[in-house]
N, C-alpha and C. Protein backbone atom coordinates (compact mmCIF):
# COMPACT_ATOMS: atom_id res chain seq x y z
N UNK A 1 -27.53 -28.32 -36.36
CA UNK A 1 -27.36 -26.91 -36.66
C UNK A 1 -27.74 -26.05 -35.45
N UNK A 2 -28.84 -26.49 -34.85
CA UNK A 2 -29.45 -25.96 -33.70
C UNK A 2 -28.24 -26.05 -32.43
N UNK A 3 -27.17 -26.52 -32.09
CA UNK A 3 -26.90 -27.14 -30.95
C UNK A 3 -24.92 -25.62 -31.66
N UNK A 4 -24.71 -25.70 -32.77
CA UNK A 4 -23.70 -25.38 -33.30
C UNK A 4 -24.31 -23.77 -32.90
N UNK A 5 -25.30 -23.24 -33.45
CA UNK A 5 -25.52 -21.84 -32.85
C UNK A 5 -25.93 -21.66 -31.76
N UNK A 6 -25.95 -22.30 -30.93
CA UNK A 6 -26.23 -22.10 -29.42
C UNK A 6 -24.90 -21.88 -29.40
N UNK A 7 -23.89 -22.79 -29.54
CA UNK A 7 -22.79 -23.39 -28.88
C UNK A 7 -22.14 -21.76 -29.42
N UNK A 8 -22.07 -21.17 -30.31
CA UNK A 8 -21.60 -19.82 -30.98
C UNK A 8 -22.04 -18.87 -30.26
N UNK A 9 -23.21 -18.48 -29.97
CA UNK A 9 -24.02 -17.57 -29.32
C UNK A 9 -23.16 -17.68 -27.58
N UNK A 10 -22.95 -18.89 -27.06
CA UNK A 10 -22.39 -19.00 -25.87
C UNK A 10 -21.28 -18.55 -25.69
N UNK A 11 -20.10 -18.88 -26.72
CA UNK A 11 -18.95 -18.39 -27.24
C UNK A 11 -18.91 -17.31 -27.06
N UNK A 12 -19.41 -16.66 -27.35
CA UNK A 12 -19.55 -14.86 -28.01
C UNK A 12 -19.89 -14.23 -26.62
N UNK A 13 -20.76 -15.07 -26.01
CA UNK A 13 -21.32 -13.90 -24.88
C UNK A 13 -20.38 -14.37 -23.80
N UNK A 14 -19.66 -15.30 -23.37
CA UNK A 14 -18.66 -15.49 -22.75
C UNK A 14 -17.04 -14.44 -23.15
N UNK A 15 -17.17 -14.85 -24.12
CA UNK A 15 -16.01 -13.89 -24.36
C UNK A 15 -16.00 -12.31 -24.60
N UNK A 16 -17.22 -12.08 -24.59
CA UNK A 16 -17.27 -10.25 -24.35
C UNK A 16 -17.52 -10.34 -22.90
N UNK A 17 -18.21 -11.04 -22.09
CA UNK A 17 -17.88 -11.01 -21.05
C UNK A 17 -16.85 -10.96 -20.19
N UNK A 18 -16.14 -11.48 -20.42
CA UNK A 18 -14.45 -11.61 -19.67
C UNK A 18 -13.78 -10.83 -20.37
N UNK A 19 -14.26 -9.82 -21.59
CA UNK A 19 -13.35 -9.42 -22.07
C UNK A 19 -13.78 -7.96 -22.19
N UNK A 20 -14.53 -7.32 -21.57
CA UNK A 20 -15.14 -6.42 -21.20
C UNK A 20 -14.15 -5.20 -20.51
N UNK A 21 -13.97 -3.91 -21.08
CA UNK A 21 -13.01 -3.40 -20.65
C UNK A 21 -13.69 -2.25 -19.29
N UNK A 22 -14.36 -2.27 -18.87
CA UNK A 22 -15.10 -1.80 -17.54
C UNK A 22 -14.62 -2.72 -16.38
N UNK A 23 -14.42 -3.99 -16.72
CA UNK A 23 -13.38 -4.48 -15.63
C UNK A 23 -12.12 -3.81 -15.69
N UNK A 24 -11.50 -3.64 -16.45
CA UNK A 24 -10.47 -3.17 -16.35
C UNK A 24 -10.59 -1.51 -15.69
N UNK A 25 -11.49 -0.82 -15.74
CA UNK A 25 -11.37 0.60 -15.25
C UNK A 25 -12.04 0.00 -13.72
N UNK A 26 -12.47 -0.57 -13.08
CA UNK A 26 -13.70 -0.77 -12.37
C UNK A 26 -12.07 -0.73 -11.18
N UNK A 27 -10.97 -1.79 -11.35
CA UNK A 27 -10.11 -2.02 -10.26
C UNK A 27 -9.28 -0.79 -10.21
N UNK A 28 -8.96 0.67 -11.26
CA UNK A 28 -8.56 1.70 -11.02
C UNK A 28 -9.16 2.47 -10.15
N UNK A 29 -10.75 2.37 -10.39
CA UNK A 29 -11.82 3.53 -9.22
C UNK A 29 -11.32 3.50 -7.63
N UNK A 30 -10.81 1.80 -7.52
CA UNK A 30 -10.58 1.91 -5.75
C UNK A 30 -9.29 2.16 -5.49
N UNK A 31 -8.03 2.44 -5.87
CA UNK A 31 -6.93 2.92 -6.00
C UNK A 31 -6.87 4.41 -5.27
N UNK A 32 -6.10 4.73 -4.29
CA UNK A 32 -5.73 5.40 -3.58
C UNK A 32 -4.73 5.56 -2.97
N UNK A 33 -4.37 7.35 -2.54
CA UNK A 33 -2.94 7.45 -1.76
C UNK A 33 -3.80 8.63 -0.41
N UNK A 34 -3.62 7.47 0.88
CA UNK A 34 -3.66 8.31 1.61
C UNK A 34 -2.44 8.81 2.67
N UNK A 35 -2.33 10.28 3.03
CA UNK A 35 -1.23 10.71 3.75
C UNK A 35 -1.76 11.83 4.67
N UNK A 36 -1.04 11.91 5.15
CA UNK A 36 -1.04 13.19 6.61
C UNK A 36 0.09 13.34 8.26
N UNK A 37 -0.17 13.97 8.66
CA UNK A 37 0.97 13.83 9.57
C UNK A 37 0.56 13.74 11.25
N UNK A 38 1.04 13.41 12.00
CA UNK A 38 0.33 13.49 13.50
C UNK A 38 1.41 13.93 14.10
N UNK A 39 0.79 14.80 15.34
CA UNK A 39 1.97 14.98 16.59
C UNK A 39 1.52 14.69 17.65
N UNK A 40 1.20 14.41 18.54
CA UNK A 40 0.92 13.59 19.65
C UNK A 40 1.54 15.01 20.62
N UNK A 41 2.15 15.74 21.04
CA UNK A 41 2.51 16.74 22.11
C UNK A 41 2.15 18.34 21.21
N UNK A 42 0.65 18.37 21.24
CA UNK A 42 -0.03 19.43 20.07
C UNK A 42 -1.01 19.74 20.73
N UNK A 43 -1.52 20.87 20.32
CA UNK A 43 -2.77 21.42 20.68
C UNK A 43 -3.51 21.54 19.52
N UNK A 44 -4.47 21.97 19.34
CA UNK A 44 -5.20 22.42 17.93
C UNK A 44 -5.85 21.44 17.29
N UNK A 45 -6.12 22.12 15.86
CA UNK A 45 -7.08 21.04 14.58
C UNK A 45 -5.70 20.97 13.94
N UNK A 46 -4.59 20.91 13.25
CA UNK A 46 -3.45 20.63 12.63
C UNK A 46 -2.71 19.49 13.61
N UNK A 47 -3.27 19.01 14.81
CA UNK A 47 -2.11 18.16 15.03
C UNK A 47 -2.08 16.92 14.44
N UNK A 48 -3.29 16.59 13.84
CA UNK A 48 -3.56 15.28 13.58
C UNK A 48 -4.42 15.48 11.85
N UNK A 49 -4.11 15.62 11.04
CA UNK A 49 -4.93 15.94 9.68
C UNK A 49 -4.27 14.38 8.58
N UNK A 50 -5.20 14.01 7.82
CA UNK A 50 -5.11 13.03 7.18
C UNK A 50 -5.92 13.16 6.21
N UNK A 51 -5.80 12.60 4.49
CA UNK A 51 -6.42 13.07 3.60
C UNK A 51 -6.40 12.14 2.71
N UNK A 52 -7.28 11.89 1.79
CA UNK A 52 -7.43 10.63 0.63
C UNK A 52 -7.28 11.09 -0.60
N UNK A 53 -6.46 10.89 -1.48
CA UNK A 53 -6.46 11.51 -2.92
C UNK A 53 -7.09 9.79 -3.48
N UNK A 54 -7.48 10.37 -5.02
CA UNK A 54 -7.79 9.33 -5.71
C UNK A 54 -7.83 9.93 -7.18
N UNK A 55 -7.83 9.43 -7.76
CA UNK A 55 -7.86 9.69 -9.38
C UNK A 55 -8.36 11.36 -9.47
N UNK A 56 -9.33 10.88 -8.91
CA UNK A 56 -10.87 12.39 -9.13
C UNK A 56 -11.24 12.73 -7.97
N UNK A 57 -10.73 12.68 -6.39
CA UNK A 57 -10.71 13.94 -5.74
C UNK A 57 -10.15 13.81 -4.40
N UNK A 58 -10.32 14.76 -3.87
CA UNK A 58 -9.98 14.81 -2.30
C UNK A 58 -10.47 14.91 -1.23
N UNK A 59 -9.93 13.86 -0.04
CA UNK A 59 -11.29 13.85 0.58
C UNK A 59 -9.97 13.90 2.05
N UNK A 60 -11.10 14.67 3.29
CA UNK A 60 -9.95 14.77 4.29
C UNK A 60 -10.97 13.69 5.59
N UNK A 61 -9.93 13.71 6.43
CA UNK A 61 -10.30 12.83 7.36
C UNK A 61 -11.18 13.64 8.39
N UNK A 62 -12.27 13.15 9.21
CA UNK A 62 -13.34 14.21 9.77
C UNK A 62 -12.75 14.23 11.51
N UNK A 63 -12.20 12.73 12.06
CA UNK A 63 -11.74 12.26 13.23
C UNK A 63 -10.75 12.63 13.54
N UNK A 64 -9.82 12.67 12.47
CA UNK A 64 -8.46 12.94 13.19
C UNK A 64 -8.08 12.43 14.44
N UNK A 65 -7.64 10.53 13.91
CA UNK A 65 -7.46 10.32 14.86
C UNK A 65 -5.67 9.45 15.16
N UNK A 66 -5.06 9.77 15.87
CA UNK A 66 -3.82 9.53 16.02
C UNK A 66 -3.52 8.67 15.60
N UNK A 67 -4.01 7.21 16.11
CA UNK A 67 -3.60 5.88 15.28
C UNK A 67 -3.81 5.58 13.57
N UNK A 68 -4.71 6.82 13.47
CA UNK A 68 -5.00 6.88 11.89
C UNK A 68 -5.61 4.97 11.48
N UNK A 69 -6.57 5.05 11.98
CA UNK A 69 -7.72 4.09 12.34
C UNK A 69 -8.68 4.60 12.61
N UNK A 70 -9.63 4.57 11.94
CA UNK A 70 -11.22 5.06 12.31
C UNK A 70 -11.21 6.11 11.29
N UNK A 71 -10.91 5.87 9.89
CA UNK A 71 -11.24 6.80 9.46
C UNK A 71 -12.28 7.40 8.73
N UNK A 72 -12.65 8.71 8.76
CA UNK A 72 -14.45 8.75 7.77
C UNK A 72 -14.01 10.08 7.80
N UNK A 73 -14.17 9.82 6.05
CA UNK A 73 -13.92 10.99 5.26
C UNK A 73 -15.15 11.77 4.36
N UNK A 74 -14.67 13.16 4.49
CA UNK A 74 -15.33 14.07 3.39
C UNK A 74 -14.86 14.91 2.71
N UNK A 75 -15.19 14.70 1.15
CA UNK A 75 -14.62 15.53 -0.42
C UNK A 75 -14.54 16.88 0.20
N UNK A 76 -13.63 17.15 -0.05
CA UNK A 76 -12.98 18.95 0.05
C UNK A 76 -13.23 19.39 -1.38
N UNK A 77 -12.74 20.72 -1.67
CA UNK A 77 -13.69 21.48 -2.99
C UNK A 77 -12.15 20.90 -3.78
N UNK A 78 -12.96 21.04 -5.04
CA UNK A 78 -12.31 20.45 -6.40
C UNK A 78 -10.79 21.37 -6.41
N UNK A 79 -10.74 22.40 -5.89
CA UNK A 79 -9.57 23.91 -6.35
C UNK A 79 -7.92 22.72 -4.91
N UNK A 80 -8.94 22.52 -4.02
CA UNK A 80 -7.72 21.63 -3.03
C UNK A 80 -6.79 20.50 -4.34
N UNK A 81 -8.28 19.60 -4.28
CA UNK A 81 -7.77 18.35 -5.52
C UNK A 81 -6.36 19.06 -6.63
N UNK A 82 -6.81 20.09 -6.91
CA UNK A 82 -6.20 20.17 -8.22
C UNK A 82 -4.60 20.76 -7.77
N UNK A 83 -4.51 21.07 -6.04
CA UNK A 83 -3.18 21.18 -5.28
C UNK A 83 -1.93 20.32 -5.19
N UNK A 84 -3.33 19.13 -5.74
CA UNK A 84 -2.30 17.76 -4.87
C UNK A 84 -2.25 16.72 -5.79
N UNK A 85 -3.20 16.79 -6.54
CA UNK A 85 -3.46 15.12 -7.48
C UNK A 85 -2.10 15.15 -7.74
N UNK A 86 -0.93 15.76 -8.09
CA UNK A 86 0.60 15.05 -8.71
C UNK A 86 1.01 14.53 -7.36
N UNK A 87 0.42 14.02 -6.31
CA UNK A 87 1.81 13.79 -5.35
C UNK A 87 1.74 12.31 -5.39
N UNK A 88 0.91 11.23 -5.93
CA UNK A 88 1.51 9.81 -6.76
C UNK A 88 2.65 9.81 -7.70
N UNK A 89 2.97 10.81 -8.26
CA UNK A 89 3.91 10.86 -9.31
C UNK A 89 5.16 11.29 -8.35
N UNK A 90 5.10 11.61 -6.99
CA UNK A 90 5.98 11.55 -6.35
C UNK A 90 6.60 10.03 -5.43
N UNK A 91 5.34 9.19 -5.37
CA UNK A 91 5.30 8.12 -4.32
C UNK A 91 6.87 7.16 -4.96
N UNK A 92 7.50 7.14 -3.53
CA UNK A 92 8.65 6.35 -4.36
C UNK A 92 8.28 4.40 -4.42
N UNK A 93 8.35 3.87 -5.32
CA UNK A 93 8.30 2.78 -5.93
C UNK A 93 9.05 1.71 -4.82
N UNK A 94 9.69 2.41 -4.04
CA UNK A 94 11.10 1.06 -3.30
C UNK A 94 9.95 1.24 -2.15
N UNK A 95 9.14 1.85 -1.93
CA UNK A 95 8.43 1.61 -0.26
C UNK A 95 7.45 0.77 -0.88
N UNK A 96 7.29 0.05 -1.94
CA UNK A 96 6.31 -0.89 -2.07
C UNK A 96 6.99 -1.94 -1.84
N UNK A 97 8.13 -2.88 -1.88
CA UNK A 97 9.06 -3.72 -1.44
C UNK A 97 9.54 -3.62 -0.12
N UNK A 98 9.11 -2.92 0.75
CA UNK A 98 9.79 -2.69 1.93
C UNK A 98 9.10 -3.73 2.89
N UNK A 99 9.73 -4.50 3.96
CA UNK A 99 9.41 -5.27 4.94
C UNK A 99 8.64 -4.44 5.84
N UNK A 100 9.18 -3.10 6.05
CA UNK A 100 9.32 -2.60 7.36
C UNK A 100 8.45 -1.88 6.85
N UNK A 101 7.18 -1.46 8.22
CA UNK A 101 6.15 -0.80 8.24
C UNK A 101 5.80 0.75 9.20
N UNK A 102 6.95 0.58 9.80
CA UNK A 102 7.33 1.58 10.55
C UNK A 102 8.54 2.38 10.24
N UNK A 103 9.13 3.45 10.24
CA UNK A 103 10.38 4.09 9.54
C UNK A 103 11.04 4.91 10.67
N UNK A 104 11.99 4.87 11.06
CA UNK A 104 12.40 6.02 12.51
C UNK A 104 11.86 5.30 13.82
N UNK A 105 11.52 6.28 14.60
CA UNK A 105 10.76 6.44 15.44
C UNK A 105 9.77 7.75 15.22
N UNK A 106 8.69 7.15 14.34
CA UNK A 106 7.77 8.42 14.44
C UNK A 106 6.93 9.58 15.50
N UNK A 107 7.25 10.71 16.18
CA UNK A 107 6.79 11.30 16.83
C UNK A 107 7.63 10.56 18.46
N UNK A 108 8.12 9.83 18.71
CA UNK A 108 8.87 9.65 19.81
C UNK A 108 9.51 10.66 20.54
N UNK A 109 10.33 11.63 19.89
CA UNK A 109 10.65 12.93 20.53
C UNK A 109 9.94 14.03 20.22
N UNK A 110 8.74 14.07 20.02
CA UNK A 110 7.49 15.02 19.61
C UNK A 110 8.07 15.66 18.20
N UNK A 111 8.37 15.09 17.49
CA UNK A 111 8.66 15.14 15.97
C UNK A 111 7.97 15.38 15.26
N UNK A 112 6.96 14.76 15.48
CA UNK A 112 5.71 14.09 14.43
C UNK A 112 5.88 13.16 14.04
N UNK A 113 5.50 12.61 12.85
CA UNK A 113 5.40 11.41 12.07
C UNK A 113 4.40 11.78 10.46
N UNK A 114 4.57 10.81 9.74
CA UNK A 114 3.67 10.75 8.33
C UNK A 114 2.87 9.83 8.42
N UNK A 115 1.62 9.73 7.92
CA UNK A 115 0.63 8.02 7.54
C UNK A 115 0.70 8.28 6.18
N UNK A 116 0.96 7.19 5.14
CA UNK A 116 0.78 6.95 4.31
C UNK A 116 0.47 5.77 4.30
N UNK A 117 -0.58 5.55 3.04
CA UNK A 117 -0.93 4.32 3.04
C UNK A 117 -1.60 4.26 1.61
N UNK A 118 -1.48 3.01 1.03
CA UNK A 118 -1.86 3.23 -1.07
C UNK A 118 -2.36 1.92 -0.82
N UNK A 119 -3.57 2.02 -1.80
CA UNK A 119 -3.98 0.55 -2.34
C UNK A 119 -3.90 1.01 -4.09
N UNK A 120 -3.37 -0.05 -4.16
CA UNK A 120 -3.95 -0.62 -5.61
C UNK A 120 -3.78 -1.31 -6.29
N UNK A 121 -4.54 -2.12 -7.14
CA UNK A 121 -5.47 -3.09 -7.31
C UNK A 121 -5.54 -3.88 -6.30
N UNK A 122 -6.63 -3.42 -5.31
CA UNK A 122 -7.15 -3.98 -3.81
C UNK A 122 -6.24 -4.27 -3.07
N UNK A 123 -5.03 -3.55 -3.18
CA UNK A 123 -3.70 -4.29 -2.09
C UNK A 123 -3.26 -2.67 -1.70
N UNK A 124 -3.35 -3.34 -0.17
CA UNK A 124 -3.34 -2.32 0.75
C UNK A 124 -1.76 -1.85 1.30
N UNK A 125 -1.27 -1.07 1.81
CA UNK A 125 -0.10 -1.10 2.11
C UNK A 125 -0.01 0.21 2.94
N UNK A 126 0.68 -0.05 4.34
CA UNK A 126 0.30 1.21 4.92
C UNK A 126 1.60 1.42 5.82
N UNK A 127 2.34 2.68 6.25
CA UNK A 127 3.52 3.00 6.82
C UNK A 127 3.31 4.31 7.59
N UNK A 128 4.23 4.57 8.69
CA UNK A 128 4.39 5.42 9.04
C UNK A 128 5.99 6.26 10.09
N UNK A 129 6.21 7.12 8.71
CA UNK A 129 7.55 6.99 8.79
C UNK A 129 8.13 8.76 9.80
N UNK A 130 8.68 8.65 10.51
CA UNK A 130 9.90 9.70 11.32
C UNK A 130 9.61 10.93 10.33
N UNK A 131 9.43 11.74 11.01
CA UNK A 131 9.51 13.11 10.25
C UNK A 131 11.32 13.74 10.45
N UNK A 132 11.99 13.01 11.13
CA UNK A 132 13.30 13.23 11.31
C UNK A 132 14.17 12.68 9.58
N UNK A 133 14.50 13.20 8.68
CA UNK A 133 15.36 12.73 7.41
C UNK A 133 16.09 12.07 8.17
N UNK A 134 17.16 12.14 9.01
CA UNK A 134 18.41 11.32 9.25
C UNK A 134 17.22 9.76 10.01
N UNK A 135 16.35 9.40 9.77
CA UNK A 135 15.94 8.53 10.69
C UNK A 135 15.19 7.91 9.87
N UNK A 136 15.26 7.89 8.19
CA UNK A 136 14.43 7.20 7.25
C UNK A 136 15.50 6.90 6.37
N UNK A 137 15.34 6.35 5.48
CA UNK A 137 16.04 6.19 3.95
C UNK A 137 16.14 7.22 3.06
N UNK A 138 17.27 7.38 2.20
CA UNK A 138 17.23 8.02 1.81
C UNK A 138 16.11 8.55 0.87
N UNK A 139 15.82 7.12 0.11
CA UNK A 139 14.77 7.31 -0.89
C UNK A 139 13.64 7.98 -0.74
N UNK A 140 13.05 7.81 0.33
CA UNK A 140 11.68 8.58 1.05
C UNK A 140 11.93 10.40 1.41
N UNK A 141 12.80 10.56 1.67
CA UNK A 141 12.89 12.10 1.93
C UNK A 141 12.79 12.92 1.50
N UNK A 142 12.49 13.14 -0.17
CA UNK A 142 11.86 13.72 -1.09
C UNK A 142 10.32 13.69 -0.79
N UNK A 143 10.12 12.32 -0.71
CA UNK A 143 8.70 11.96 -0.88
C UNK A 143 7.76 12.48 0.40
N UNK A 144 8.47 12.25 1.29
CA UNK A 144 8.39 12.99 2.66
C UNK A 144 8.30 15.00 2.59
N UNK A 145 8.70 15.29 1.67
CA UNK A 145 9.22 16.58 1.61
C UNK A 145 7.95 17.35 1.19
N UNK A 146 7.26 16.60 -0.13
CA UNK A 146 6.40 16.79 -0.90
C UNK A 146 5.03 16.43 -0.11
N UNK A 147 4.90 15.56 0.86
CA UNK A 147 3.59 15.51 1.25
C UNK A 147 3.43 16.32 2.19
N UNK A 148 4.62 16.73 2.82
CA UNK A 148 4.35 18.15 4.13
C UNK A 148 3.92 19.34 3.11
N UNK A 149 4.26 19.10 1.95
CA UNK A 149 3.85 20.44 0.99
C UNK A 149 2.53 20.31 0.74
N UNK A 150 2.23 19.17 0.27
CA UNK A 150 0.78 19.11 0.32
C UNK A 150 -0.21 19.25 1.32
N UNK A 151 0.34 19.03 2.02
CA UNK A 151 -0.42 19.00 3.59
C UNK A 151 -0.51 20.61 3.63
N UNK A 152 0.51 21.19 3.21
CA UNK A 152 0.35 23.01 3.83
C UNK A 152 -0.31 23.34 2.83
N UNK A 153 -0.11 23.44 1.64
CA UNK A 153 -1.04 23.62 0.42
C UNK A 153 -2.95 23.80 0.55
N UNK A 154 -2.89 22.52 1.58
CA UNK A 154 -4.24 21.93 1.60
C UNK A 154 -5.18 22.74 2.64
N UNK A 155 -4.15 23.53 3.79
CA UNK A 155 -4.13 23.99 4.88
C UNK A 155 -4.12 25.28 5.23
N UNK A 156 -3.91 25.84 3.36
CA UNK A 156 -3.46 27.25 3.58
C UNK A 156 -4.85 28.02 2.82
């Protein structure tokens, strides 16, 4: 009898364990869309701006740094967040299948360029595509359209 309620008691706490729905929110918390744009033939604080959305807020890049590497960020006020949190509901779905990690020639003829880059569930994925439309896909040029909006939004 002794060995049958152990063996139950083990049961039970194994299976609320694995079945625990805080795992399940725990891999949404690190989920992110980060974007911004660079120009490389610029002067100023706008040539280089980069920014982190996440579920619950916004955070901008402090370095601003061209390769969009090295980044260390800090939360901007809640009124920015509430500018931008829809621009996932813009992210198009076909740049998650894409080979190609580069789009155009970004900033090559002092154009600029975009960084985007999304994780989620811990899978990273990062691009940076031509601010030129005729020099991307079609699919992205909306999506492209909407993060220069956000970017001015964020800026204004």
């Amino acid at each position: 009898m002794r060995k049958l309620i152990l063996i139950t008691v083990l049961f039970f706490s194994f299976f609320n364990y694995n079945c625990s729905s805080d795992d399940a929110l725990d891999s949404d918390k690190n989920d992110y869309l980060i974007f911004g744009h660079f120009y490389g033939m610029c002067v100023g604080d706008g040539c280089v701006v980069t920014y982190k959305l996440t579920n619950e807020k916004l955070y901008e890049d402090i370095n601003h740094n061209y390769s969009g590497t090295d980044l260390n960020f800090k939360e901007l006020e809640n009124n920015k967040f509430e500018q931008v949190k829809d621009l996932t509901d813009y992210f198009p779905s076909e740049l998650l299948s894409e080979n190609e990690d580069v789009f155009g020639c970004p900033d090559c003829a002092d154009q600029g360029g975009l960084f985007i880059q999304i994780s989620q569930g811990g899978v990273i994925k990062s691009w940076r595509i031509d601010q030129q439309k005729e020099n991307v896909p079609e699919y992205l040029q909306g999506f492209m359209d909407k993060v220069n909006e956000k970017i001015e939004l964020i800026n204004n």
